[in-house]
PDB file of N, CA and C in Angstrom:
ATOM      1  N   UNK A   1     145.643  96.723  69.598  1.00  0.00           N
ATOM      2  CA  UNK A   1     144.290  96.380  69.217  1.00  0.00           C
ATOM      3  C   UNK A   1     143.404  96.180  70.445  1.00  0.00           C
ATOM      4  N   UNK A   2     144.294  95.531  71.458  1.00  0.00           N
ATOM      5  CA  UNK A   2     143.161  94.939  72.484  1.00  0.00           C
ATOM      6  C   UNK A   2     143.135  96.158  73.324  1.00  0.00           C
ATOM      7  N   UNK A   3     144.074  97.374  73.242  1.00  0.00           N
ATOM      8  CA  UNK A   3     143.971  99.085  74.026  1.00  0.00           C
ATOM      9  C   UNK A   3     142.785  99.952  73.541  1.00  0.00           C
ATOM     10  N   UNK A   4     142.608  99.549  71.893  1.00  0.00           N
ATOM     11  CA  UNK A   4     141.593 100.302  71.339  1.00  0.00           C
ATOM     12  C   UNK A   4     140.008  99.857  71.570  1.00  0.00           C
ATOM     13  N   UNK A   5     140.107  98.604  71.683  1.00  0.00           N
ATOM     14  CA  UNK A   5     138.577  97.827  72.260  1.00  0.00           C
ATOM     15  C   UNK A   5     138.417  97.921  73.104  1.00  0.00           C
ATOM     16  N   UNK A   6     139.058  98.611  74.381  1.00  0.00           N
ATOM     17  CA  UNK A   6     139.046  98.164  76.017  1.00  0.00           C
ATOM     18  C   UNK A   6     138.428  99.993  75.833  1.00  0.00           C
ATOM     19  N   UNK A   7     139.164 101.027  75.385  1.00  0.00           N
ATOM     20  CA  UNK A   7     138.435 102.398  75.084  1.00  0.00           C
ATOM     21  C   UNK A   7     137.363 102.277  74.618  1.00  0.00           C
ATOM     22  N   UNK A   8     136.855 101.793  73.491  1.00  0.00           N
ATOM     23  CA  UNK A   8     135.662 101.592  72.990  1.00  0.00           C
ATOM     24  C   UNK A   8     134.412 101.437  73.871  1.00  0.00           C
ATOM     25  N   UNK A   9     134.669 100.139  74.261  1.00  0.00           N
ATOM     26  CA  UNK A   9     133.960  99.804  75.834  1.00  0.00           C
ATOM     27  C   UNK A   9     133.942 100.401  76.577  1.00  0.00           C
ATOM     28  N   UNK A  10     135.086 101.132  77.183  1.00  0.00           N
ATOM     29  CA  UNK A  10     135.207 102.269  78.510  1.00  0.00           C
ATOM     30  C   UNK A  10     133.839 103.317  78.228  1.00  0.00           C
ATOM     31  N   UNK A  11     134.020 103.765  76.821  1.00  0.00           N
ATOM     32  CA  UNK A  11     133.611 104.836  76.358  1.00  0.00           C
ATOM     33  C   UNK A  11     132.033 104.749  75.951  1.00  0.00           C
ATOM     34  N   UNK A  12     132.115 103.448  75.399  1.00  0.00           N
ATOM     35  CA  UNK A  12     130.546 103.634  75.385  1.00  0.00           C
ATOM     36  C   UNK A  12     129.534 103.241  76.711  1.00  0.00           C
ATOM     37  N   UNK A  13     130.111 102.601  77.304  1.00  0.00           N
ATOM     38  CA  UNK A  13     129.463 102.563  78.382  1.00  0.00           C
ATOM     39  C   UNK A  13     129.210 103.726  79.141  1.00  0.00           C
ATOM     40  N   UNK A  14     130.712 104.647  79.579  1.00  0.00           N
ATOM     41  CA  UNK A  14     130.144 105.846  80.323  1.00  0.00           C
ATOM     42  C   UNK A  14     129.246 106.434  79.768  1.00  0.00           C
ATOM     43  N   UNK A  15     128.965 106.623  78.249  1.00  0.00           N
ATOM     44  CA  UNK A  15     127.842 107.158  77.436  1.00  0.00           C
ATOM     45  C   UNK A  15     126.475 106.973  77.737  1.00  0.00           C
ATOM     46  N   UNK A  16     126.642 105.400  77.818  1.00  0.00           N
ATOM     47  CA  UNK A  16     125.472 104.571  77.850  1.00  0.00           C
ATOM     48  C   UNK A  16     124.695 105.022  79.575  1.00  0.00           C
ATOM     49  N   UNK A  17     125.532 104.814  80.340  1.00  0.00           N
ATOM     50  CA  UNK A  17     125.303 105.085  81.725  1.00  0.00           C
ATOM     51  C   UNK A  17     124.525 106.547  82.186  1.00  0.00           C
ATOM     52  N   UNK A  18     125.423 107.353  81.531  1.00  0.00           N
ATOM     53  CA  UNK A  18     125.240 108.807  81.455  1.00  0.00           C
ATOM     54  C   UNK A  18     123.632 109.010  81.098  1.00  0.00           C
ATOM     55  N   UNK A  19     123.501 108.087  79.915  1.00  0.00           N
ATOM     56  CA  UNK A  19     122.186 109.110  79.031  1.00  0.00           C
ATOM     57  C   UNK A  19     121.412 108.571  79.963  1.00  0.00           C
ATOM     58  N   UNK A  20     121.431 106.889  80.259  1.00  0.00           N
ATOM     59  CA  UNK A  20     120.308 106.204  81.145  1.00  0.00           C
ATOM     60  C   UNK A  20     120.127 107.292  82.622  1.00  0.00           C
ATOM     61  N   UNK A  21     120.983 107.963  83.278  1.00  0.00           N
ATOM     62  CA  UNK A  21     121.057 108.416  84.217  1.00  0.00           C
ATOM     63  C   UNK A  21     120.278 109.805  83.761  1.00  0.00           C
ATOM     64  N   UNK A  22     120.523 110.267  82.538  1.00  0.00           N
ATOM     65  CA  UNK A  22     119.639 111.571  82.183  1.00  0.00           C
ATOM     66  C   UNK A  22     117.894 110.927  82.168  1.00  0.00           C
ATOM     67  N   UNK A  23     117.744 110.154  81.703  1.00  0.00           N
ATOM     68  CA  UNK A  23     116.351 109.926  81.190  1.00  0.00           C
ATOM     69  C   UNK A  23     115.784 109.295  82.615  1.00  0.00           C
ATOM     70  N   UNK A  24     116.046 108.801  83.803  1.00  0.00           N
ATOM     71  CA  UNK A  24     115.853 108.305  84.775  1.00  0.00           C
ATOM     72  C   UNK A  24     115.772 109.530  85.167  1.00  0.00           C
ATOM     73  N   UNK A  25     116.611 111.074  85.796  1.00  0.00           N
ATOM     74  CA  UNK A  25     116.344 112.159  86.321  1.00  0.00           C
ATOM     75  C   UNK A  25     114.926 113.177  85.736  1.00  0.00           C
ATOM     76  N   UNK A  26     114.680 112.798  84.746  1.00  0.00           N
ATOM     77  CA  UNK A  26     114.119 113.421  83.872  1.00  0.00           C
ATOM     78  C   UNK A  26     112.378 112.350  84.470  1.00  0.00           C
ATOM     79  N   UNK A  27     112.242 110.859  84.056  1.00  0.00           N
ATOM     80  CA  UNK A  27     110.975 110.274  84.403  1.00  0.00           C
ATOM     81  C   UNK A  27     110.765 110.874  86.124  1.00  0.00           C
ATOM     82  N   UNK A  28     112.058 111.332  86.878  1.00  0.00           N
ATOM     83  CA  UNK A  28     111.737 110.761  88.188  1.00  0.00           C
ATOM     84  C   UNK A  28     110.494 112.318  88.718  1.00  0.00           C
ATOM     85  N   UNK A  29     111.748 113.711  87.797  1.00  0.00           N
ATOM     86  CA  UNK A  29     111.131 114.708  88.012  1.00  0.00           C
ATOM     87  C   UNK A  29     109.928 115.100  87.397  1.00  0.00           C
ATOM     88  N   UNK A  30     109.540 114.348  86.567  1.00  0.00           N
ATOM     89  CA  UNK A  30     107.854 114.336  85.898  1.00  0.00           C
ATOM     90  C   UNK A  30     106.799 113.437  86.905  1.00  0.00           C
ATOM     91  N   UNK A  31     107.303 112.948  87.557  1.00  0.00           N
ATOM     92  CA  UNK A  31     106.884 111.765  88.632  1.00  0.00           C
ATOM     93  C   UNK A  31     106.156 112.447  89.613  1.00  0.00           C
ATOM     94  N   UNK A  32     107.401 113.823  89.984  1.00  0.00           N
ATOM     95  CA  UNK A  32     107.087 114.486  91.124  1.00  0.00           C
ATOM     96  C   UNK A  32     106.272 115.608  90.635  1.00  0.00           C
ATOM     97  N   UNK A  33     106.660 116.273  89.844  1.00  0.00           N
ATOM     98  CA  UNK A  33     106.063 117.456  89.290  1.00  0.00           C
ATOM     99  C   UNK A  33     103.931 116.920  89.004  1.00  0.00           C
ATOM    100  N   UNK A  34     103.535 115.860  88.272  1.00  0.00           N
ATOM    101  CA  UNK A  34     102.720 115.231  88.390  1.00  0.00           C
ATOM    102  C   UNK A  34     101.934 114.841  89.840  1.00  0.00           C
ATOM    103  N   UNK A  35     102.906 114.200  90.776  1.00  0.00           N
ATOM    104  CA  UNK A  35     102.127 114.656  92.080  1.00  0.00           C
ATOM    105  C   UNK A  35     101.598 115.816  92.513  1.00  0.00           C
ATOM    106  N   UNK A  36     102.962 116.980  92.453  1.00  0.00           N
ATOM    107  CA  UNK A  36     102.398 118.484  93.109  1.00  0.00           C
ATOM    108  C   UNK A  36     100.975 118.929  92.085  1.00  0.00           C
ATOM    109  N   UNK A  37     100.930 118.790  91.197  1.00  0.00           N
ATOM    110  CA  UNK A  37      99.888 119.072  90.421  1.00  0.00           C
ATOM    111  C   UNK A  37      98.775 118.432  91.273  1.00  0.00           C
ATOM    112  N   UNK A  38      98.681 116.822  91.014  1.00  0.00           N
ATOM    113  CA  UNK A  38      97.818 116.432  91.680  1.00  0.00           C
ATOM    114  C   UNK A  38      97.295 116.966  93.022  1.00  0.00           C
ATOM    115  N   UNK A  39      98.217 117.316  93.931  1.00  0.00           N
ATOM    116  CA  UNK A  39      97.822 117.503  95.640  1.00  0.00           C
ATOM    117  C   UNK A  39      97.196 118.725  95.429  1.00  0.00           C
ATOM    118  N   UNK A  40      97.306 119.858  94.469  1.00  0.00           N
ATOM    119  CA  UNK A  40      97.178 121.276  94.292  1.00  0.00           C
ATOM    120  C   UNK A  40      95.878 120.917  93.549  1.00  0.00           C
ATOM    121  N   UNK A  41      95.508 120.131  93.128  1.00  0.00           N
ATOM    122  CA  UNK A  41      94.254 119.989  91.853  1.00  0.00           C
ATOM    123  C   UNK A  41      92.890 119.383  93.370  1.00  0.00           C
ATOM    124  N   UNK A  42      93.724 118.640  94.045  1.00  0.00           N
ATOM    125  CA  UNK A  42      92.904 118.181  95.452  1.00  0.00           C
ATOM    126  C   UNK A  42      92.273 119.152  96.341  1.00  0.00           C
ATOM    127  N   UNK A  43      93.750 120.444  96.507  1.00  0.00           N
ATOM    128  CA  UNK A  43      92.961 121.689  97.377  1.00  0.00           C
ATOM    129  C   UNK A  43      92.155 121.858  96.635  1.00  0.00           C
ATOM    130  N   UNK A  44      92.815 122.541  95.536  1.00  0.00           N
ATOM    131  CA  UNK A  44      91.521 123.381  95.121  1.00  0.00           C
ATOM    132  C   UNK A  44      90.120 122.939  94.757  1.00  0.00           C
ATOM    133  N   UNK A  45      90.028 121.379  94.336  1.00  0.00           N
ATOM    134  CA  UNK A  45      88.475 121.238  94.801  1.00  0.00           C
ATOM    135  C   UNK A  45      87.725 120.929  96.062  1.00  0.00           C
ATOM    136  N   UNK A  46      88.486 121.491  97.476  1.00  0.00           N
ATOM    137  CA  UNK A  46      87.567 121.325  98.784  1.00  0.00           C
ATOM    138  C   UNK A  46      87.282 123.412  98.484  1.00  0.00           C
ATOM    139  N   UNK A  47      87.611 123.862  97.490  1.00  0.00           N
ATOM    140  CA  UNK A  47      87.067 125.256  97.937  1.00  0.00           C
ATOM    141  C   UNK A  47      86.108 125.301  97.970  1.00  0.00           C
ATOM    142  N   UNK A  48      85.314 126.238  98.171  1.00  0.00           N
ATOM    143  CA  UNK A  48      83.583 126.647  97.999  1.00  0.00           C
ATOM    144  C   UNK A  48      83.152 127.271  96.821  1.00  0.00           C
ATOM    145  N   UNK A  49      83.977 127.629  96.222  1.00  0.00           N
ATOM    146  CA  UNK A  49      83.491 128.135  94.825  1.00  0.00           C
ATOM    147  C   UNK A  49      83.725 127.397  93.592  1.00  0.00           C
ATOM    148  N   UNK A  50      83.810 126.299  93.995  1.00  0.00           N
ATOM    149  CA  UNK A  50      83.870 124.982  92.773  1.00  0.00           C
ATOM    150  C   UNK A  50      82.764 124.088  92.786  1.00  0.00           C
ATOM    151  N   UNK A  51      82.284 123.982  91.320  1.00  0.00           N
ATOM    152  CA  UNK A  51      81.109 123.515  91.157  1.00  0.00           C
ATOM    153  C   UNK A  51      81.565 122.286  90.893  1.00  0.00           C
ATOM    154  N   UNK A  52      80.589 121.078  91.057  1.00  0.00           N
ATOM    155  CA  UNK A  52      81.292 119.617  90.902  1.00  0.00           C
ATOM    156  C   UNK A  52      80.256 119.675  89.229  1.00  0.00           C
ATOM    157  N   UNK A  53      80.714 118.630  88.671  1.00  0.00           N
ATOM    158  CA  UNK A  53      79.324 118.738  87.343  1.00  0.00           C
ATOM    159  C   UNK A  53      79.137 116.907  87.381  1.00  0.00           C
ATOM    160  N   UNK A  54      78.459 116.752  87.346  1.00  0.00           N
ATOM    161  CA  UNK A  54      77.814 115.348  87.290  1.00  0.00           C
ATOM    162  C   UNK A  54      77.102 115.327  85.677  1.00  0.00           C
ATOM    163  N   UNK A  55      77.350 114.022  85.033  1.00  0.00           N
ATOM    164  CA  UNK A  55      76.524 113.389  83.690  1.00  0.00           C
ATOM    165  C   UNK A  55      75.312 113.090  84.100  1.00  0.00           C
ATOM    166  N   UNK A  56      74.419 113.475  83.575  1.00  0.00           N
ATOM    167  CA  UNK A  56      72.926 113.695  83.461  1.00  0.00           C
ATOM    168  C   UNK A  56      72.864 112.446  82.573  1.00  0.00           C
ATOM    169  N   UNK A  57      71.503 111.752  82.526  1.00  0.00           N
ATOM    170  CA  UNK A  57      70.875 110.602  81.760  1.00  0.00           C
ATOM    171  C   UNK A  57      70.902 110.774  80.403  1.00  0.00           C
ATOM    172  N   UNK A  58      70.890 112.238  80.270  1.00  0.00           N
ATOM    173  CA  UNK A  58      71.274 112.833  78.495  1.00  0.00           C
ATOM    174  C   UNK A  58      72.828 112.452  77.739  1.00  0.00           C
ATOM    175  N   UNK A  59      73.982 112.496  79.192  1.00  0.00           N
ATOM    176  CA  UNK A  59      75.022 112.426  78.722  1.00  0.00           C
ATOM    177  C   UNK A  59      76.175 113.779  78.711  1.00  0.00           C
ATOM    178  N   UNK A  60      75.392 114.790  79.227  1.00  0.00           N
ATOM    179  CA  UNK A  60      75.407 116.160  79.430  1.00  0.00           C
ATOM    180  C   UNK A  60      75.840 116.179  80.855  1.00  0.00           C
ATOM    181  N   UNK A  61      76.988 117.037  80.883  1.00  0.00           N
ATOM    182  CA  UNK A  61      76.748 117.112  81.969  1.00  0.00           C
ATOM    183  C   UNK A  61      76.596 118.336  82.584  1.00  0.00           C
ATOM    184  N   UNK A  62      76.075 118.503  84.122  1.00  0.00           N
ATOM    185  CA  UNK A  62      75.687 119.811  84.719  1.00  0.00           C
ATOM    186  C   UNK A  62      75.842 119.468  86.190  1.00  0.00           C
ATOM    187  N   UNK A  63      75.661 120.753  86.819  1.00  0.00           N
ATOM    188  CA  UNK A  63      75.989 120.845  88.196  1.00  0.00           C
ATOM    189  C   UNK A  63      75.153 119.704  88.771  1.00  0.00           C
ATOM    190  N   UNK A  64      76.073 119.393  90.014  1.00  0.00           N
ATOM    191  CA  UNK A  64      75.209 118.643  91.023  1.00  0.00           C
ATOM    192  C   UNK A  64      74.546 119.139  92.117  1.00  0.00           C
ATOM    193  N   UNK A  65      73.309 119.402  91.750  1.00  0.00           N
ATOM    194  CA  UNK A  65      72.103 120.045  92.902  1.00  0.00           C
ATOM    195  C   UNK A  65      71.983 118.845  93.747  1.00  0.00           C
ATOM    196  N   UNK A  66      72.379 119.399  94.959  1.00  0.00           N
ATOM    197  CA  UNK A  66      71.986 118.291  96.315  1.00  0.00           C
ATOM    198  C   UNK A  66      70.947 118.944  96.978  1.00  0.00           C
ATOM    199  N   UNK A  67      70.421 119.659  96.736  1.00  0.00           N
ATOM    200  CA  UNK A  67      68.767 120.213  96.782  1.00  0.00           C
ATOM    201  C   UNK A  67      67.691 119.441  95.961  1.00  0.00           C
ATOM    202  N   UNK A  68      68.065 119.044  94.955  1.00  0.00           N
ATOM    203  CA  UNK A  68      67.328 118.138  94.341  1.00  0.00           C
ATOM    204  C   UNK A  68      66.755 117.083  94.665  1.00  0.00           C
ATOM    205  N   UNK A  69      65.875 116.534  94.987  1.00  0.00           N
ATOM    206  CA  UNK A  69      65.206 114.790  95.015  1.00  0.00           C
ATOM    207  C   UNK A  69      65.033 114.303  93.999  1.00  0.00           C
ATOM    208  N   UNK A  70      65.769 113.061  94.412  1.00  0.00           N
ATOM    209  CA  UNK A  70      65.448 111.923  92.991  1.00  0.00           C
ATOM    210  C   UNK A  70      63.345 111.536  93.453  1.00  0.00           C
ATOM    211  N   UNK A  71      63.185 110.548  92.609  1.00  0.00           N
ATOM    212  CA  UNK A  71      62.432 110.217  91.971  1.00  0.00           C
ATOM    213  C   UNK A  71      62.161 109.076  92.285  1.00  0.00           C
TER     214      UNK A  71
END
């Protein structure tokens, strides 16, 4: 009896360990994958052919003219 509870335990634990160790590899590589996105989302807005868009007083939003004078 006390051979079959000591397996039980053995067994669910390596289980237990295992999956925690899957779902930890899994948050860590969304972690990273989420950065490279980010650093790549960073170049690409110092290019020159990206328009920034700014919210207008309407709520709308549209390009930001830095040719423009405020008021």
């Amino acid at each position: 009896m006390l051979f079959k509870l000591l397996t039980y335990i053995v067994v669910f634990s390596v289980v237990f360990y295992g999956i925690r160790k899957i779902i930890t590899d899994w948050r860590n590589k969304f972690i990273h994958d989420d950065a490279q996105k980010h650093q790549r989302d960073l170049k690409e807005r110092d290019q020159d052919n990206v328009i920034n868009l700014k919210p207008d007083d309407d709520g709308v939003f549209r390009p930001n003219d830095e040719n423009k004078k405020d008021d």
